[in-house]
Protein backbone atom coordinates (compact mmCIF):
# COMPACT_ATOMS: atom_id res chain seq x y z
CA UNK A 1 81.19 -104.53 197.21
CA UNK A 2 80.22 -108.20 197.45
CA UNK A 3 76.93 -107.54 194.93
CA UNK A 4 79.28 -106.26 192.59
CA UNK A 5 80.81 -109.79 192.25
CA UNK A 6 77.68 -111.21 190.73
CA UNK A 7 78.19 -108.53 187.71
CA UNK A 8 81.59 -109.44 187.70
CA UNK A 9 81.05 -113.03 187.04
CA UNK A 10 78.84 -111.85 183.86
CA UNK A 11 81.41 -109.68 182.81
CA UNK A 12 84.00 -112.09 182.93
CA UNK A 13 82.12 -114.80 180.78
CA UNK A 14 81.63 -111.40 178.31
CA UNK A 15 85.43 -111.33 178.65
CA UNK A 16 85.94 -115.06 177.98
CA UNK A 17 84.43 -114.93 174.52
CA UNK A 18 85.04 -111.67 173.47
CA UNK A 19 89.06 -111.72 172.23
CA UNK A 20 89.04 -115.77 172.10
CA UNK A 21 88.28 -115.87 168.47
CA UNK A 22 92.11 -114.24 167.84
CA UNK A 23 93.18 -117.23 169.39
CA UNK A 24 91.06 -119.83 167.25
CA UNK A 25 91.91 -118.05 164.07
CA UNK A 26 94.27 -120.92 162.51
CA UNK A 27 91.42 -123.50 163.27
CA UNK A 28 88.26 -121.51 162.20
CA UNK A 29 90.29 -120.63 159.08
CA UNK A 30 90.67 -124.47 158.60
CA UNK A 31 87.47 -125.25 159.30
CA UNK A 32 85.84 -123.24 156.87
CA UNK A 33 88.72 -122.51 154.76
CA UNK A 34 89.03 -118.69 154.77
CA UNK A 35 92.01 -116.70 155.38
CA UNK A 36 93.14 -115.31 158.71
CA UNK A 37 91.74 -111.85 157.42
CA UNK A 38 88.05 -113.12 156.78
CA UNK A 39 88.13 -114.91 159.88
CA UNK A 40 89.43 -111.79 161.71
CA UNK A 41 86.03 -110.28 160.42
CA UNK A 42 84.00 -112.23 163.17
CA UNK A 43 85.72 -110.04 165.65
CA UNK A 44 84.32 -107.02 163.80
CA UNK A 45 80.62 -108.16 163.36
CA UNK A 46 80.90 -108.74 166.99
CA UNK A 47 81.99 -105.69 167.85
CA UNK A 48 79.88 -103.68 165.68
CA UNK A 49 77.55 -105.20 166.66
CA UNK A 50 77.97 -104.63 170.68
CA UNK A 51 78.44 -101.16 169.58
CA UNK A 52 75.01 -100.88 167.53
CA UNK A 53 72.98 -102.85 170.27
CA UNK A 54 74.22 -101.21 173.56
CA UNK A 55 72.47 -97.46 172.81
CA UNK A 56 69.41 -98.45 170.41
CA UNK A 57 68.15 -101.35 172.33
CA UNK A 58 68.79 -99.74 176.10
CA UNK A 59 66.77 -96.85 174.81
CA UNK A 60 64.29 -99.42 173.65
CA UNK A 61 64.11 -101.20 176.86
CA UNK A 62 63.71 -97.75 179.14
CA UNK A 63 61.99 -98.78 182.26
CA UNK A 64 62.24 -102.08 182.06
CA UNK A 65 63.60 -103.94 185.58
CA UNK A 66 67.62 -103.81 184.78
CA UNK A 67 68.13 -107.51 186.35
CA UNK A 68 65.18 -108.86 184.00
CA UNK A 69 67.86 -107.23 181.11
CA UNK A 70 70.77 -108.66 182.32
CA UNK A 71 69.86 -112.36 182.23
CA UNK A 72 67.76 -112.07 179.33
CA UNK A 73 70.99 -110.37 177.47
CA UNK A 74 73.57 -113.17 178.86
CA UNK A 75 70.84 -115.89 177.64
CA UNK A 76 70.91 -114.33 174.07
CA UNK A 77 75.08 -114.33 174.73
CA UNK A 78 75.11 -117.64 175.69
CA UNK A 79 73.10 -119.44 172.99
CA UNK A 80 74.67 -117.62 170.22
CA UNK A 81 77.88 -118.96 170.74
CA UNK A 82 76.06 -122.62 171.16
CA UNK A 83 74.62 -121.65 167.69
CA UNK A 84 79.10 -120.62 166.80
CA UNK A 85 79.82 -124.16 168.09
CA UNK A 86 77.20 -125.39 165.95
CA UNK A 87 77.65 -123.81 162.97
CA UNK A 88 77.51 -125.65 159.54
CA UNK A 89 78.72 -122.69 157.08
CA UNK A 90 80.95 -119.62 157.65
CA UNK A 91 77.54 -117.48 156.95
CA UNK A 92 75.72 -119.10 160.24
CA UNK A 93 79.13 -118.66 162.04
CA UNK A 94 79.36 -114.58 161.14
CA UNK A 95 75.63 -114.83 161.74
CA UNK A 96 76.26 -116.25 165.24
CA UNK A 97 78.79 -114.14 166.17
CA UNK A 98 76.47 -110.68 165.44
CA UNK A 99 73.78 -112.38 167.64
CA UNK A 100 76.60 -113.00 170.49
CA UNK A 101 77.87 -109.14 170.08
CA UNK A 102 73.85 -107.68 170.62
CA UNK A 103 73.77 -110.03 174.13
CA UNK A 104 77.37 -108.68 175.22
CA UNK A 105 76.06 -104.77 174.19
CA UNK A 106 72.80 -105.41 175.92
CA UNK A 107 74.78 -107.01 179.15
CA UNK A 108 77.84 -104.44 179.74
CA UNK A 109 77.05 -101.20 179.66
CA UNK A 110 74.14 -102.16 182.25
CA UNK A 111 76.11 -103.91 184.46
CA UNK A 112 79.01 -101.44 185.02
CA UNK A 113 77.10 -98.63 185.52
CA UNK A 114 74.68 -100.86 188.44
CA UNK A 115 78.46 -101.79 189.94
CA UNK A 116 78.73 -97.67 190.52
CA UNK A 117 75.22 -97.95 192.25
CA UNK A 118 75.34 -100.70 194.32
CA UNK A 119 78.40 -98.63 196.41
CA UNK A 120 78.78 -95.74 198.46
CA UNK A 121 79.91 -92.73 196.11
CA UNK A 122 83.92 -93.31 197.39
CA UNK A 123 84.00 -97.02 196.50
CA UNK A 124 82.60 -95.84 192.95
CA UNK A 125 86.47 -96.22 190.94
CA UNK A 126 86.89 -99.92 192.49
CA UNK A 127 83.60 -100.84 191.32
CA UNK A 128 84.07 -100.14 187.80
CA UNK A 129 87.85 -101.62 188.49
CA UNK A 130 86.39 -105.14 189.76
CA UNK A 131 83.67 -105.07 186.94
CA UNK A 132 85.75 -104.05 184.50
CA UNK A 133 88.18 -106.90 186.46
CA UNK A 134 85.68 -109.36 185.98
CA UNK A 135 86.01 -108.89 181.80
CA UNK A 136 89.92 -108.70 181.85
CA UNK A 137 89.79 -111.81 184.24
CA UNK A 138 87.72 -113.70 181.33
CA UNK A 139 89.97 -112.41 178.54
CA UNK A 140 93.45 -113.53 180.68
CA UNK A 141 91.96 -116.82 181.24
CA UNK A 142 90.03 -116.78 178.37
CA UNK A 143 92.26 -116.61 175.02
CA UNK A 144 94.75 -119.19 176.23
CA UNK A 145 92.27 -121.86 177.72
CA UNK A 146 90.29 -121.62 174.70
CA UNK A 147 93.69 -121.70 172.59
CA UNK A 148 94.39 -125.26 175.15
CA UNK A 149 91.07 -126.59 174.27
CA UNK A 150 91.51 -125.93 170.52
CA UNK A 151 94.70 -127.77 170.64
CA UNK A 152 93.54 -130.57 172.89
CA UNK A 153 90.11 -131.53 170.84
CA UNK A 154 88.71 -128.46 167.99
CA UNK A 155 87.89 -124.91 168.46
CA UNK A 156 84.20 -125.89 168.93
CA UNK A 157 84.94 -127.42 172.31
CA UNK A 158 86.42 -123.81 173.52
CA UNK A 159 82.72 -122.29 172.43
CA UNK A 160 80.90 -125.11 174.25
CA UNK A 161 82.69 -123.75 177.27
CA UNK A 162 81.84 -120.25 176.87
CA UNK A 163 78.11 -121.62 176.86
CA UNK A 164 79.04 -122.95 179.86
CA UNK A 165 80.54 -120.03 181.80
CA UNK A 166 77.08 -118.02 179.74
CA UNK A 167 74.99 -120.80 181.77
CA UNK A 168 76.99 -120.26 185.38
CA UNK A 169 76.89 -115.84 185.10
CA UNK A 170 72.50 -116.59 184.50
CA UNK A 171 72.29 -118.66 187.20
CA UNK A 172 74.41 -116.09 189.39
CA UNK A 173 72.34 -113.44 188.34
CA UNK A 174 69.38 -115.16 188.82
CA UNK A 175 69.96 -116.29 192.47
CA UNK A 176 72.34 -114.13 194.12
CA UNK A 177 71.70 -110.44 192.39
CA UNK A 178 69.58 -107.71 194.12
CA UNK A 179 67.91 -104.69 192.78
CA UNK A 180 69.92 -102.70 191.34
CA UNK A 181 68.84 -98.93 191.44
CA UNK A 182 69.53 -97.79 187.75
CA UNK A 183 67.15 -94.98 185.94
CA UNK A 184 66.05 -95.44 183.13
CA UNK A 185 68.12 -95.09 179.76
CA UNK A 186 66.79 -91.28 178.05
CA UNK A 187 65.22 -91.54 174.80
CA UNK A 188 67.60 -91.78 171.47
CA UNK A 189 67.00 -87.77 171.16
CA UNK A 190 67.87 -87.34 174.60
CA UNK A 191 71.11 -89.79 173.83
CA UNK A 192 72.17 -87.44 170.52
CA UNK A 193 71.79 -84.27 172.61
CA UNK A 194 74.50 -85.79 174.83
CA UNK A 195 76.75 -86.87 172.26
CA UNK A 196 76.66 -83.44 170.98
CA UNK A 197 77.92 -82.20 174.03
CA UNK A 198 81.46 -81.09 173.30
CA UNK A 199 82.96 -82.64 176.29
CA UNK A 200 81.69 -86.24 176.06
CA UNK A 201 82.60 -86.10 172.24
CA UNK A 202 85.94 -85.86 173.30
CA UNK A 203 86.26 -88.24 175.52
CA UNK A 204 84.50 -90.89 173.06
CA UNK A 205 86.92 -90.09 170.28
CA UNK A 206 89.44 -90.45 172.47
CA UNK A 207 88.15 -93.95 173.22
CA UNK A 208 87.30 -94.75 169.42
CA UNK A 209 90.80 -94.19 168.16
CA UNK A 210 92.98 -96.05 171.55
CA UNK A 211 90.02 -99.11 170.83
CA UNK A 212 91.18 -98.79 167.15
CA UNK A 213 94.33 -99.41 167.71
CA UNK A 214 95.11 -101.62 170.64
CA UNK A 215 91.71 -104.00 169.94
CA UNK A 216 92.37 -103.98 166.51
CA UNK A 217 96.14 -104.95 166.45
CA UNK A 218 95.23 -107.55 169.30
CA UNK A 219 92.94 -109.13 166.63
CA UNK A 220 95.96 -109.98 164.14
CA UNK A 221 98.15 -111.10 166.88
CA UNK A 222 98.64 -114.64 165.38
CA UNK A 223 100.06 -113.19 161.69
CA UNK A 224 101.58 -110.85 163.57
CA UNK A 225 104.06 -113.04 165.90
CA UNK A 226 104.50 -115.39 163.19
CA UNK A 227 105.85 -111.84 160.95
CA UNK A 228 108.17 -111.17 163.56
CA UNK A 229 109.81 -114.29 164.72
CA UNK A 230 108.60 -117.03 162.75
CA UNK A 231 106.38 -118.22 166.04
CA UNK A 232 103.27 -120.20 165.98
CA UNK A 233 103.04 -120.46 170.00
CA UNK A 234 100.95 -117.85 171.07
CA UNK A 235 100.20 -119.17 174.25
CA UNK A 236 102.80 -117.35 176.08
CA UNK A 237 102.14 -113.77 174.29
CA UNK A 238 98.16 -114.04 175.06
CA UNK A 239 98.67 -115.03 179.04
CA UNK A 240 101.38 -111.76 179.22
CA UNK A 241 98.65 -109.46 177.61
CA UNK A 242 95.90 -110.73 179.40
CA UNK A 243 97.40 -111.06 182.76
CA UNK A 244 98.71 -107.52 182.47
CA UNK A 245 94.87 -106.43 181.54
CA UNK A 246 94.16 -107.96 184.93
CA UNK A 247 96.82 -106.10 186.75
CA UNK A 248 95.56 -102.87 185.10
CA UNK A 249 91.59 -103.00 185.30
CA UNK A 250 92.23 -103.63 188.70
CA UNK A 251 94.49 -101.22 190.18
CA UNK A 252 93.05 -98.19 187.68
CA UNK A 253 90.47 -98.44 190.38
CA UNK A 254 92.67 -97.54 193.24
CA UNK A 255 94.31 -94.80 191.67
CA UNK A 256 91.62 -93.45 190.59
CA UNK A 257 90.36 -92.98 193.95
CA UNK A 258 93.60 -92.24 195.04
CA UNK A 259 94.55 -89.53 192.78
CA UNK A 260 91.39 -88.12 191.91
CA UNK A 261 92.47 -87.03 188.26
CA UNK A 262 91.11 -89.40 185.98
CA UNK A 263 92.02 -86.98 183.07
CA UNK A 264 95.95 -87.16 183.79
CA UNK A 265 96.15 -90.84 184.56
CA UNK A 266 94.11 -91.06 181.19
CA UNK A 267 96.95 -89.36 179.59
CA UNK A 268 100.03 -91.71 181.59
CA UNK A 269 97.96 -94.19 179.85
CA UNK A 270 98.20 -93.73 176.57
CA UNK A 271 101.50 -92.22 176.54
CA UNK A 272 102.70 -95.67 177.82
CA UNK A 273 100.21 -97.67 175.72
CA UNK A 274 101.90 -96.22 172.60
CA UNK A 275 105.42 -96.81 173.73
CA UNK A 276 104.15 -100.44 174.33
CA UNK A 277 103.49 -100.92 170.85
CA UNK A 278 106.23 -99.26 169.83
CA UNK A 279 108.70 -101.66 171.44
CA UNK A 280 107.06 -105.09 170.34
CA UNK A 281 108.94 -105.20 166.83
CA UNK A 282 112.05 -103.52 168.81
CA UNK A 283 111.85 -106.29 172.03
CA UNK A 284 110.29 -109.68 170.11
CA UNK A 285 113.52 -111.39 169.65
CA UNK A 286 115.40 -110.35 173.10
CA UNK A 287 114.42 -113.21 175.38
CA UNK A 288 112.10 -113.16 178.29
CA UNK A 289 112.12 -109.40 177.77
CA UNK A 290 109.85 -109.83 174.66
CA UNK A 291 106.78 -110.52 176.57
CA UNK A 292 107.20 -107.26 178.47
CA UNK A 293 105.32 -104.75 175.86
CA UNK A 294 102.79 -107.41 175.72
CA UNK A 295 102.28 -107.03 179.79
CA UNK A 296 102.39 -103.33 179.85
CA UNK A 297 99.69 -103.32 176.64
CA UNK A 298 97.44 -105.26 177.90
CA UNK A 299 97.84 -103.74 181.62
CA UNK A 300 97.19 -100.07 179.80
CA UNK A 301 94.44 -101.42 177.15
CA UNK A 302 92.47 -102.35 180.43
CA UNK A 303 93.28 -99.75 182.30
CA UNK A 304 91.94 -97.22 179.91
CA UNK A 305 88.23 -97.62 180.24
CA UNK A 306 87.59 -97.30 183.58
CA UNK A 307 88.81 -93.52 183.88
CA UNK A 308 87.03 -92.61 180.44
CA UNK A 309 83.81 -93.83 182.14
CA UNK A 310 84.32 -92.04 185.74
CA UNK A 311 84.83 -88.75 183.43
CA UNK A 312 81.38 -89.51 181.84
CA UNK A 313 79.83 -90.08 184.74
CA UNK A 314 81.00 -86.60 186.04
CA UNK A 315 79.62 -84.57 182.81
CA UNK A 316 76.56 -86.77 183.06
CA UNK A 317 75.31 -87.44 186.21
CA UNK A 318 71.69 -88.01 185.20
CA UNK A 319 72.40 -90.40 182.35
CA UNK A 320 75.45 -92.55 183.60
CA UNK A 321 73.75 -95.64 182.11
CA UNK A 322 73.81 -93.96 178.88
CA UNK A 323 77.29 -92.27 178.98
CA UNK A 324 78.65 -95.75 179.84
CA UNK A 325 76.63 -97.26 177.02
CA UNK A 326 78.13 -94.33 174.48
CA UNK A 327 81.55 -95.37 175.69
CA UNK A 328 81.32 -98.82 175.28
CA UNK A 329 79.50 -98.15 171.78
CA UNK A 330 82.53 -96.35 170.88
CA UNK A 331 84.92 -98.70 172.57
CA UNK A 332 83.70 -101.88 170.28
CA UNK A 333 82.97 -99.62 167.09
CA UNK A 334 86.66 -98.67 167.54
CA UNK A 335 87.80 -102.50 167.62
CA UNK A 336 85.69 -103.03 164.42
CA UNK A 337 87.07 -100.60 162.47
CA UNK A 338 90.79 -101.81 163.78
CA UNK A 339 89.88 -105.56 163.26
CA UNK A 340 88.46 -104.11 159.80
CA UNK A 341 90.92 -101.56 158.13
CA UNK A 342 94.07 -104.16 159.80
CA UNK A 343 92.14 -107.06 157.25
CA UNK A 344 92.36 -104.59 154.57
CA UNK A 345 96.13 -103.81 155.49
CA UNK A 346 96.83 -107.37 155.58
CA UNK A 347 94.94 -108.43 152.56
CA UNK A 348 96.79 -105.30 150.28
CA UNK A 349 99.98 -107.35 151.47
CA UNK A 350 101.45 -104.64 153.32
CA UNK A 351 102.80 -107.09 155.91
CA UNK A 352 101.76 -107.39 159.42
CA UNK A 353 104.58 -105.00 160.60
CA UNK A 354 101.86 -102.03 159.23
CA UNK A 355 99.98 -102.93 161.30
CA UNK A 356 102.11 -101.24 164.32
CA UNK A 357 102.26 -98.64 162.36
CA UNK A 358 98.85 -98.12 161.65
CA UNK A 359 98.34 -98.76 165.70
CA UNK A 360 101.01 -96.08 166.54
CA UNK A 361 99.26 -93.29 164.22
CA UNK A 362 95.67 -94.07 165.74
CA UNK A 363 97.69 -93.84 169.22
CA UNK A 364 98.81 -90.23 168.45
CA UNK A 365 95.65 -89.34 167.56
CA UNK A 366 94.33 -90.39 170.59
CA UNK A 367 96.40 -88.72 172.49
CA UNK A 368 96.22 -85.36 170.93
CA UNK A 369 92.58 -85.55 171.58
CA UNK A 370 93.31 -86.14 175.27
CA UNK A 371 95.79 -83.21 175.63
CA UNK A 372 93.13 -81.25 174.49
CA UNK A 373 90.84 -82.42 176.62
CA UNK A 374 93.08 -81.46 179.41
CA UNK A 375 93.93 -78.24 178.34
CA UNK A 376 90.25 -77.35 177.52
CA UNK A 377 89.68 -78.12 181.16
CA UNK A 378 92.45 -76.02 182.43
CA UNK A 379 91.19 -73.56 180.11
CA UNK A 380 87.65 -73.06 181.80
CA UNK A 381 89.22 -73.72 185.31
CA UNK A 382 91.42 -70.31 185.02
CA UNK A 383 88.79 -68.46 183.56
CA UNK A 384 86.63 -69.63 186.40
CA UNK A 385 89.20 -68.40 188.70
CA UNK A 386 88.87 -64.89 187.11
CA UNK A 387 85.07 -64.66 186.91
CA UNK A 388 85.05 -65.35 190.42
């Protein structure tokens, strides 16, 4: 397990930058003067861009040696946001931000599927829980530091000090990483024939619309609070999502070993992720209480990817490295839509308070997909039983 940490620590500067742009918001916003709805559209070019990069360019990079891809894709990470620190215009800023969202798609997928390789086939759930740890760890420690630096000096400073963390996760990888034993990435047709199989489809959609909704409401946290209370401190709100994404990412591990039904813990999941969101208008103003659906969202937002990818890497043993790559596609093509259509909801004046509801309805859907997942499954499994 000890190789895995060296992923980990790449992950975790991924998770550091990723979210810490909902937290800059007000400052960006000032800094370029744009609303909190165009500067809410960095998180989307990121993430579309993560999702575009991590199946076209690990098809395009098939054979290559995967530690050579790593630290070439957190060097691309980490001078894009130099070039965000940097930046003289909004235009170089979104510009910035697209090149930052290719390293993190080039970097992820890779490294959590060489975390499943690097251990013995039982150890396989708390690999992709410490790797997966490793990227909750950043965004706990992440949103709120960067929010301190912000506050302390500008919102530059915070991006200097994801270069920094970028410049720490090469050297780690650099030094301390062996081989890792990955195949090679099939070709793009090889990559559509999977997607067309009915059973990863699924299980991506079900990924697309949970991303759409808890990634994109995250996004909009700042209007949001401020809607619902009349707070500007988010400080508080971001450390109780974030440390419950690190309590989640890191015991899904555990039980998915323990249980050994990634499906049904799938489903607790997002039954509990919904009711999460549900409560935060309900709970906001009721005392140290309010920060509790913000602990239990972020612990179940976590939580959620690392049984989608141990189900992908059961219906394609051959291509894991590509399954993972679909789901994280999916996962940060979800959170651009989100981060997207919740712009659009707030710039039609709706009021932030859609955007729940607009979270809630992409949560349903979600889950509807899972339960027939599940009951597909069961489906085959009896007439299995019969055949037999």
């Amino acid at each position: 397990m000890k190789n895995v940490i060296f992923l980990a620590i790449g992950m975790f500067s991924l998770g550091f930058d990723a979210y810490i742009i909902a937290g800059l918001v007000p400052g960006i916003s000032d800094s370029y003067q744009k609303s909190a709805s165009q500067v809410g559209q960095a998180v989307s070019i990121f993430t579309l861009c993560y999702a575009v990069s991590a199946p076209l360019f690990a098809s395009l990079l098939a054979g290559k040696p995967i530690k050579k891809v790593l630290l070439t894709s957190i060097v691309i990470f980490g001078l894009a946001n130099a070039l965000t620190a940097v930046s003289p215009n909004f235009s170089i800023f979104l510009i910035s931000r697209a090149i930052a969202g290719v390293g993190a798609g080039l970097f992820s997928p890779l490294a959590v599927t060489g975390a499943t390789m690097l251990v013995p086939v039982e150890k396989k759930g708390r690999a992709l829980g410490l790797t997966i740890g490793g990227m909750s760890m950043g965004t706990v420690l992440g949103v709120p530091i960067g929010l301190y630096i912000a506050n302390q000096f500008n919102w530059q400073y915070a991006m200097w000090f994801v270069v920094l963390l970028s410049l720490i996760s090469a050297l780690s990888i650099l030094k301390f990483l062996p081989h890792v034993p990955v195949t090679a990435p099939p070709a793009i047709k090889e990559r559509i024939a999977m997607f067309l199989d009915k059973r990863v489809t699924i299980t991506v959609l079900i990924t697309f619309f949970a991303s759409i909704a808890s990634l994109g409401l995250y996004t909009y946290l700042s209007p949001l609070l401020q809607d619902l209370n009349n707070s500007n401190d988010l400080t508080i709100y971001l450390w109780a999502w974030g440390l419950g994404g690190l309590f989640g990412s890191i015991s899904i591990g555990y039980l998915i070993d323990y249980f050994k039904k990634p499906k049904t813990l799938m489903a607790l999941i997002l039954i509990i992720l919904t009711c999460s969101v549900i409560c935060i208008p309900i709970m906001i103003n009721l005392s140290l209480i309010k920060y509790l659906p913000f602990f239990i969202w972020g612990a179940m937002g976590w939580a959620s990817g690392a049984p989608q990818q141990h189900i992908l890497l059961s219906y394609q043993p051959k291509h894991g490295s590509a399954a993972v790559a679909l789901n994280s596609s999916i996962n940060y093509l979800g959170s651009s839509v989100g981060a997207t259509l919740g712009g659009i909801i707030i710039s039609l004046g709706m009021g932030t308070i859609a955007l729940i509801y607009f979270a809630v309805l992409s949560m349903v859907i979600s889950l509807g997909f899972q339960f027939y997942s599940m009951r597909s499954n069961d489906f085959k499994t009896v007439n299995t039983k019969k055949s037999v």
